[in-house]
C-alpha atoms as a PDB file:
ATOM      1  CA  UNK A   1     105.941  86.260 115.288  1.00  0.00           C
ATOM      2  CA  UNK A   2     103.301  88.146 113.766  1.00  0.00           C
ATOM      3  CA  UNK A   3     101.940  91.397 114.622  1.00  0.00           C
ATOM      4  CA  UNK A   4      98.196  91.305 115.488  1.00  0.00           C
ATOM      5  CA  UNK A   5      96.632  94.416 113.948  1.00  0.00           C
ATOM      6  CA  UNK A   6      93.172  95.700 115.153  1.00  0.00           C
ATOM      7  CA  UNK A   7      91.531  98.691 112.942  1.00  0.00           C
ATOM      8  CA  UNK A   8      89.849 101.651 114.710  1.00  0.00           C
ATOM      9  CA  UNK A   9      87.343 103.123 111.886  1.00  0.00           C
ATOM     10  CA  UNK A  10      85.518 106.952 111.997  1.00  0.00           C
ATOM     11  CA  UNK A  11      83.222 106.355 109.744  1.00  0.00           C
ATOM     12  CA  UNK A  12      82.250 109.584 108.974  1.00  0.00           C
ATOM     13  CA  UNK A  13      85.650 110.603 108.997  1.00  0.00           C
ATOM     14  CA  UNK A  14      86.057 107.950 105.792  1.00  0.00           C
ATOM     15  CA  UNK A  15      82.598 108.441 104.413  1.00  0.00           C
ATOM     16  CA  UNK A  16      83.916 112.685 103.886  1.00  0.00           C
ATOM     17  CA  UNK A  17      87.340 111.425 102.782  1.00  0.00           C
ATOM     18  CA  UNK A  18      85.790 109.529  99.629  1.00  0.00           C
ATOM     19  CA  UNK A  19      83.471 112.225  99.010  1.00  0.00           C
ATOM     20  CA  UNK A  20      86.047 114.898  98.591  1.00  0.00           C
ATOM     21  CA  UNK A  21      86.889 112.604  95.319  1.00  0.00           C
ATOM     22  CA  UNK A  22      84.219 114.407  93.580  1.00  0.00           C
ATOM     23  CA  UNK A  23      81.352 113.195  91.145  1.00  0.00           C
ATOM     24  CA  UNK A  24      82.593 109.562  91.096  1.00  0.00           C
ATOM     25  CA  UNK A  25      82.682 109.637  94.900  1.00  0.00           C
ATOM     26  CA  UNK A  26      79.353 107.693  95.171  1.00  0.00           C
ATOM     27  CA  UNK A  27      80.307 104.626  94.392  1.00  0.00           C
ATOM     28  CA  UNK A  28      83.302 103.987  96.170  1.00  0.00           C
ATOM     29  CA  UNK A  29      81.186 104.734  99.209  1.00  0.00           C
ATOM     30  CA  UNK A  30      79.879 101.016  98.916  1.00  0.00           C
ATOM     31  CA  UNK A  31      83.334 100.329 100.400  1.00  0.00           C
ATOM     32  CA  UNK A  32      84.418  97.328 101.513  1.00  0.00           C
ATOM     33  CA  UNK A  33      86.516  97.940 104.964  1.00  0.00           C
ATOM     34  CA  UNK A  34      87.576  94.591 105.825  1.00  0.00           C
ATOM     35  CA  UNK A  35      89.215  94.334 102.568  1.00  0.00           C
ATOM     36  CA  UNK A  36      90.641  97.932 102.593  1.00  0.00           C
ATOM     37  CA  UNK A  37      92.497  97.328 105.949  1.00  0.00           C
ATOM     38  CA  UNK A  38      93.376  93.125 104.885  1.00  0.00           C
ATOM     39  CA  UNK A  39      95.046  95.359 101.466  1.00  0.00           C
ATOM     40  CA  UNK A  40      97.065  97.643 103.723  1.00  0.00           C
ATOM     41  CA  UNK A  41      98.704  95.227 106.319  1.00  0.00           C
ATOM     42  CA  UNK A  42     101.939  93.427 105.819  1.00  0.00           C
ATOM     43  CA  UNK A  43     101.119  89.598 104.116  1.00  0.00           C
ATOM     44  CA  UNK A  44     103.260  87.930 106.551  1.00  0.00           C
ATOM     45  CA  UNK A  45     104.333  89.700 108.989  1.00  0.00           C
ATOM     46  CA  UNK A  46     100.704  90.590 110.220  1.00  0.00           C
ATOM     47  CA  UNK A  47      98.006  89.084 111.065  1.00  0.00           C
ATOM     48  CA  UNK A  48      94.258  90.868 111.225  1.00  0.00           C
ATOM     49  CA  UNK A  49      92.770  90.791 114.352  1.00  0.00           C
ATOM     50  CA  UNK A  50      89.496  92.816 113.967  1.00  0.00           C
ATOM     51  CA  UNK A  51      87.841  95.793 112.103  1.00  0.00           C
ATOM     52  CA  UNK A  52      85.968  98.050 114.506  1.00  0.00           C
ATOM     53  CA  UNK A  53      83.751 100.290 112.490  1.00  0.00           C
ATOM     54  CA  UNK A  54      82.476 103.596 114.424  1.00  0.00           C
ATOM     55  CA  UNK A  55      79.755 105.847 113.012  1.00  0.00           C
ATOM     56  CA  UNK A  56      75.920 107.467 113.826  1.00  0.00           C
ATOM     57  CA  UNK A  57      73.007 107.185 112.780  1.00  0.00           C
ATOM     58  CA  UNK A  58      71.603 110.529 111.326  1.00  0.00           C
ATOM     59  CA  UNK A  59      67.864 109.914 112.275  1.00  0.00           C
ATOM     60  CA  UNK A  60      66.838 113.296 110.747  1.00  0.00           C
ATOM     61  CA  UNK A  61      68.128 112.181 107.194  1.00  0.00           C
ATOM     62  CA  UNK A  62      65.233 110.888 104.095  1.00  0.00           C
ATOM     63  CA  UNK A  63      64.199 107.553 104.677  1.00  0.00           C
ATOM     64  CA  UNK A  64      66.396 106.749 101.790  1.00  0.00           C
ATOM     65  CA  UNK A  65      69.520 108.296 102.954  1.00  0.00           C
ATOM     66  CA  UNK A  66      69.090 106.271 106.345  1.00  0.00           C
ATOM     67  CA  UNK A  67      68.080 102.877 104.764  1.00  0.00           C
ATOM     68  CA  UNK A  68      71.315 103.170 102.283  1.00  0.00           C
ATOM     69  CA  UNK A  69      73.298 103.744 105.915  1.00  0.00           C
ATOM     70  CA  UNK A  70      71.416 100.579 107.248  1.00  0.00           C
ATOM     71  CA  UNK A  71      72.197  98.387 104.397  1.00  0.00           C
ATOM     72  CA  UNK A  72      76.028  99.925 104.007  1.00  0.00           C
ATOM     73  CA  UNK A  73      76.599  98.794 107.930  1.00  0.00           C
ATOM     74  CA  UNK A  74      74.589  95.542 107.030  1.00  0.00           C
ATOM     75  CA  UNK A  75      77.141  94.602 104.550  1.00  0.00           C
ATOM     76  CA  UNK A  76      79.777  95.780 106.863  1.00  0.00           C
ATOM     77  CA  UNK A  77      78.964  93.514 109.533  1.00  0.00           C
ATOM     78  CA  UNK A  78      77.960  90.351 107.088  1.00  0.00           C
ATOM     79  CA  UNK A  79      82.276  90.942 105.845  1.00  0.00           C
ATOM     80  CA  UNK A  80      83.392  90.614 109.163  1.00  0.00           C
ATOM     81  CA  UNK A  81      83.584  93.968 110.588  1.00  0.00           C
ATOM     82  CA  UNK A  82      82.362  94.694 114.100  1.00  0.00           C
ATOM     83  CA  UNK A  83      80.400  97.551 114.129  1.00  0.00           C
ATOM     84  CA  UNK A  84      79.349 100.426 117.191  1.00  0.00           C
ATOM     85  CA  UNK A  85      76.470 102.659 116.061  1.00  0.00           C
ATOM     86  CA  UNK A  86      75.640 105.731 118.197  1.00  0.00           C
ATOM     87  CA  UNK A  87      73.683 108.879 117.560  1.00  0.00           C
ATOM     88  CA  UNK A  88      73.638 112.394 116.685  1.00  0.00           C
ATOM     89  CA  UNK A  89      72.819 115.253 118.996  1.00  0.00           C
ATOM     90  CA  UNK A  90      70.778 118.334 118.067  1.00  0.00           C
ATOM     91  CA  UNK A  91      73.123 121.530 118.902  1.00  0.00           C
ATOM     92  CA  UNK A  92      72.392 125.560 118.851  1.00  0.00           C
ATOM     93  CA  UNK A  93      74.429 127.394 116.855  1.00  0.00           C
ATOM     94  CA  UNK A  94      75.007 131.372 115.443  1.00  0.00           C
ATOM     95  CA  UNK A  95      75.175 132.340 112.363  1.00  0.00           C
ATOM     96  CA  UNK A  96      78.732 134.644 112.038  1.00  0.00           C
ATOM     97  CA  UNK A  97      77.264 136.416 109.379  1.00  0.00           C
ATOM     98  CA  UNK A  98      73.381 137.434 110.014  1.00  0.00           C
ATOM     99  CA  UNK A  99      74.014 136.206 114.127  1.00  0.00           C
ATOM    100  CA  UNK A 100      71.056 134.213 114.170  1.00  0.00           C
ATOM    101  CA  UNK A 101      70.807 130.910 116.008  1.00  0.00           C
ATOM    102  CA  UNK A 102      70.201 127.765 113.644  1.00  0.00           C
ATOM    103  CA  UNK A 103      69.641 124.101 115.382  1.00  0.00           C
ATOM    104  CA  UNK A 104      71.835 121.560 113.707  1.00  0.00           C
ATOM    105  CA  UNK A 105      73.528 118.319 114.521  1.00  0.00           C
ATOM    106  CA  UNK A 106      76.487 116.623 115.686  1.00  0.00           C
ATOM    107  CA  UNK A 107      77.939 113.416 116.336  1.00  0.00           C
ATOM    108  CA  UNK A 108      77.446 112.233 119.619  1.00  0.00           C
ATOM    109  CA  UNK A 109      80.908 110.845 121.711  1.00  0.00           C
ATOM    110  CA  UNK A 110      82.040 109.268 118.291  1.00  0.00           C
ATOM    111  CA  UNK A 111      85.428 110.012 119.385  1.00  0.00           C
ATOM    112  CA  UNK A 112      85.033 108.955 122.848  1.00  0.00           C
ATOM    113  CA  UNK A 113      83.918 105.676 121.844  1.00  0.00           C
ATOM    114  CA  UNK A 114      86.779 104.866 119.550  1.00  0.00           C
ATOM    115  CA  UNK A 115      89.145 106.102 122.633  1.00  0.00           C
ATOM    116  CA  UNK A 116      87.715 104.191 125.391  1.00  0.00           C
ATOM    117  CA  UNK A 117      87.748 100.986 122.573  1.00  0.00           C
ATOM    118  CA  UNK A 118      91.598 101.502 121.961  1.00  0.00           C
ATOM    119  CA  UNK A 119      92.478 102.016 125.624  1.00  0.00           C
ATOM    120  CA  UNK A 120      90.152  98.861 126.456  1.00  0.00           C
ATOM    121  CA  UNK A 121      91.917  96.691 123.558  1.00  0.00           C
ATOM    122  CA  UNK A 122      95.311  98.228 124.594  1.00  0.00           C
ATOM    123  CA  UNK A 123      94.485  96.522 128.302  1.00  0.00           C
ATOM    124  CA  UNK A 124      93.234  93.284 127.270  1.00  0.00           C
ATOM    125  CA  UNK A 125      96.301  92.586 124.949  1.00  0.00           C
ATOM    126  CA  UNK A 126      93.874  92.047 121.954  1.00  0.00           C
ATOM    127  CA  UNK A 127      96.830  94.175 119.058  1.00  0.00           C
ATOM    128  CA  UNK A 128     100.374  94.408 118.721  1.00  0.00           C
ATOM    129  CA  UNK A 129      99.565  97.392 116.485  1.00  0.00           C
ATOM    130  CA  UNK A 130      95.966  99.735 115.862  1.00  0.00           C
ATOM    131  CA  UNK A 131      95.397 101.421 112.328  1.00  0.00           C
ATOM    132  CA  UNK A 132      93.337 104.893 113.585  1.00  0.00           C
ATOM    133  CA  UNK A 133      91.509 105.647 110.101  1.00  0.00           C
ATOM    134  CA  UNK A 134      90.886 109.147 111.168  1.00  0.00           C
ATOM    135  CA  UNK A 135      92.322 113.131 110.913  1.00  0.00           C
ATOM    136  CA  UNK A 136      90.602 114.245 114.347  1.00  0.00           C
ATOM    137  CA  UNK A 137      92.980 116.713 116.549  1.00  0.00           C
ATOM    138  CA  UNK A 138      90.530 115.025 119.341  1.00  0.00           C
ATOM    139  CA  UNK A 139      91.816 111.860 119.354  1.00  0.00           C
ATOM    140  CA  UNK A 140      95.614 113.343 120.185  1.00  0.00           C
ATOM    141  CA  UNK A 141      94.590 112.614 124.001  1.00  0.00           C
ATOM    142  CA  UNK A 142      94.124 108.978 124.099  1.00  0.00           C
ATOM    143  CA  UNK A 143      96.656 108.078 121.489  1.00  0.00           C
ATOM    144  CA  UNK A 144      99.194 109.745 123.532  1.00  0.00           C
ATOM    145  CA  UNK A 145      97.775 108.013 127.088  1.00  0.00           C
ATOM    146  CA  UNK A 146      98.256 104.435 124.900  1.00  0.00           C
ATOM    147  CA  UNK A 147     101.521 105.182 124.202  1.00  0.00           C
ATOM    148  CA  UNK A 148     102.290 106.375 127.277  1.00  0.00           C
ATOM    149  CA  UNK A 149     100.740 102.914 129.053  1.00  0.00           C
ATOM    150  CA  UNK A 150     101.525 100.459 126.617  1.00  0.00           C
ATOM    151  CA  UNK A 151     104.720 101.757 124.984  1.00  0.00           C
ATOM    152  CA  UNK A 152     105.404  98.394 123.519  1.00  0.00           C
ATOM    153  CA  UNK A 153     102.006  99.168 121.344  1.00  0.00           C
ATOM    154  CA  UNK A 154     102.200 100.401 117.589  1.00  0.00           C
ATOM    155  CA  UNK A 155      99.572 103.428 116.394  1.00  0.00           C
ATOM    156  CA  UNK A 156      99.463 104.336 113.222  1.00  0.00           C
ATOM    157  CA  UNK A 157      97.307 107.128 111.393  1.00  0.00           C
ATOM    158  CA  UNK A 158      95.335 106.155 108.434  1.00  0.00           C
ATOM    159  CA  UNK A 159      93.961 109.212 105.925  1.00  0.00           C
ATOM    160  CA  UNK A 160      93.957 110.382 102.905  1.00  0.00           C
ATOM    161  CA  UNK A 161      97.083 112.496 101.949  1.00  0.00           C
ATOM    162  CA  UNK A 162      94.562 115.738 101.659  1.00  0.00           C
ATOM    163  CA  UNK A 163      93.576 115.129 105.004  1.00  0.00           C
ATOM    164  CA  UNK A 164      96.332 113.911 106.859  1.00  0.00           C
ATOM    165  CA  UNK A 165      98.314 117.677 106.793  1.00  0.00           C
ATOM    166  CA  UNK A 166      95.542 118.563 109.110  1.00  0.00           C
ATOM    167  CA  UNK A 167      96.380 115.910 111.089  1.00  0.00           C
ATOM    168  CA  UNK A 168     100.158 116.949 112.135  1.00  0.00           C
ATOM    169  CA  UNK A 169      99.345 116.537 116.150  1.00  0.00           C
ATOM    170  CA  UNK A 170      98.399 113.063 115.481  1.00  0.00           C
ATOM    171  CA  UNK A 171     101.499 112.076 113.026  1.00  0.00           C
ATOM    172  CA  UNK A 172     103.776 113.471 116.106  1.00  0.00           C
ATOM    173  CA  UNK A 173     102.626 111.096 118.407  1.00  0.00           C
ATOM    174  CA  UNK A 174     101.731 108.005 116.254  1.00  0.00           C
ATOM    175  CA  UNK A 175     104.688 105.625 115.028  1.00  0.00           C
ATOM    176  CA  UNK A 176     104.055 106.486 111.160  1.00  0.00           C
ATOM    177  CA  UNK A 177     101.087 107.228 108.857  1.00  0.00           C
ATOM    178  CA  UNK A 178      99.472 105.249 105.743  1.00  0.00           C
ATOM    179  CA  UNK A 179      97.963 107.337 103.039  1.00  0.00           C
ATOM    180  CA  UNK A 180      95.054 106.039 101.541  1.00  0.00           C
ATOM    181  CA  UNK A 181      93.038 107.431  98.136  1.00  0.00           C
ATOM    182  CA  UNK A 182      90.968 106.733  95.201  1.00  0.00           C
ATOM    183  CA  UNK A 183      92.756 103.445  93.966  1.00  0.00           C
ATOM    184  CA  UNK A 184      92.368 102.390  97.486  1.00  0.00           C
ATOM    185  CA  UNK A 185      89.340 102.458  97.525  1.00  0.00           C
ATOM    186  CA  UNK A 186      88.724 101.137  93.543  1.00  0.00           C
ATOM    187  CA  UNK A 187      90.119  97.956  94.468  1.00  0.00           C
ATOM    188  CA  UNK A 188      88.150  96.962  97.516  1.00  0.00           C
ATOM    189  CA  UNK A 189      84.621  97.539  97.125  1.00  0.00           C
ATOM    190  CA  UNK A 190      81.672  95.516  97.617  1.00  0.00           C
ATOM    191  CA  UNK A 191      79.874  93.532  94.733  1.00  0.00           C
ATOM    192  CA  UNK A 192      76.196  94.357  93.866  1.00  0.00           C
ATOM    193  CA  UNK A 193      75.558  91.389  96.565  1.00  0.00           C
ATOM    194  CA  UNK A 194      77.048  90.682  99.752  1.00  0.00           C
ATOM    195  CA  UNK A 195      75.915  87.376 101.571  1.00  0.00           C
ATOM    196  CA  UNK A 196      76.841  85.283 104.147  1.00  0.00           C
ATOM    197  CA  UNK A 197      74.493  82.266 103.687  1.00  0.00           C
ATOM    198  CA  UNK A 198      72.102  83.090 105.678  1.00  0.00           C
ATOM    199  CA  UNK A 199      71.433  87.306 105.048  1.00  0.00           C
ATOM    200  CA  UNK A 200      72.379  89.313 101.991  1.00  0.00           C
ATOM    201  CA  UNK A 201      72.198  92.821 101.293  1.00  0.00           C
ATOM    202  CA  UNK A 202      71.596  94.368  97.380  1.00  0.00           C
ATOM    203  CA  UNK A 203      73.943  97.250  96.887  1.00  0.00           C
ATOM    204  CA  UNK A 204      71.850 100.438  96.346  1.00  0.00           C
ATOM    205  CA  UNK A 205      71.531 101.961  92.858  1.00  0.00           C
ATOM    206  CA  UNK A 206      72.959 105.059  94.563  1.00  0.00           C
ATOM    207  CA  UNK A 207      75.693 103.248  94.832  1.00  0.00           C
ATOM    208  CA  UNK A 208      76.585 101.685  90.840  1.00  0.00           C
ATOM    209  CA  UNK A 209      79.356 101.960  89.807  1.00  0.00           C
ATOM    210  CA  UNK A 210      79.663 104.779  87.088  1.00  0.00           C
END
């Protein structure tokens, strides 16, 4: 019998994993995640369930930066990925150097959202095993709670191989880790047009390939 397999995606998480690639980094942003998890399961003895996407949206960014983000989660959800978009808080923070307080932002329950989606998967018997395409420490919780609940339940860590030694609480408690990088992400991005028939989105120039 095949295993279902349901992906649990930080986006930002990704999005800083591909840009730590350096100059070329741009255009394998444009990537596409559907393919990138179909790529990394097993041909026959898994079967994809879902792909749930998990990011913010950084309403202070250029009009450009956020319309690129738009059109990115767009062409995410015209592939087949389901996507959960929340928002970014404005935080106070002090400077260690000069110890003056600067306002910046955050990601707002990111993590929590991806938990409580795992646990509520987990319960309704919708995977057999979850790809977690993050590095965050936070996450250690809930992945242990699954485990603990649903021990007949398969977690695996997905990173790059940069990120993943930050990510040694996680590989303790998961049952193994993939390593993703740059070829990973060469072979499955998006054309310069992704349509379903009845929407398409244009891949931004931002996004060419070099």
């Amino acid at each position: 019998m095949q295993k279902r397999v349901v992906a649990f995606i930080d986006g930002f998480n990704v999005y800083h994993s591909v840009n730590e690639l350096g100059p070329r980094s741009n255009s394998l942003k444009w990537l596409n995640l559907y393919s990138l998890v179909s790529a990394l399961i097993h041909p026959t003895k898994d079967t994809l369930a879902s792909v749930e996407y998990f990011s913010a949206e950084a309403h202070w960014n250029t009009n450009e930066k956020r319309k690129r983000h738009t059109d990115y989660v767009a062409a995410l959800e015209i592939s087949g990925v389901s996507t959960h978009i929340g928002s970014f808080k404005s935080v106070k923070r002090k400077c260690k150097k000069c110890h003056k307080t600067y306002k910046t932002f955050e990601e707002n329950g990111t993590d929590v959202a991806i938990a409580a989606a795992m646990i509520k998967f987990a319960h309704e018997d919708k995977f057999d095993k979850a790809l977690l395409f993050s590095a965050d420490s936070d996450l250690v919780p809930i992945i242990r709670s699954l485990r603990a609940s649903h021990p007949e339940k398969e977690v695996f860590i997905v990173t790059t191989s940069s990120r993943i030694r930050n990510a040694k609480d996680l590989r303790k408690i998961s049952n193994g880790f993939i390593s993703i990088g740059a070829k990973n992400f060469e072979r499955n991005l998006f054309g310069s047009e992704i349509s379903n028939g009845t929407q398409s989105v244009l891949r931004p120039k931002y996004y060419d390939p070099i």
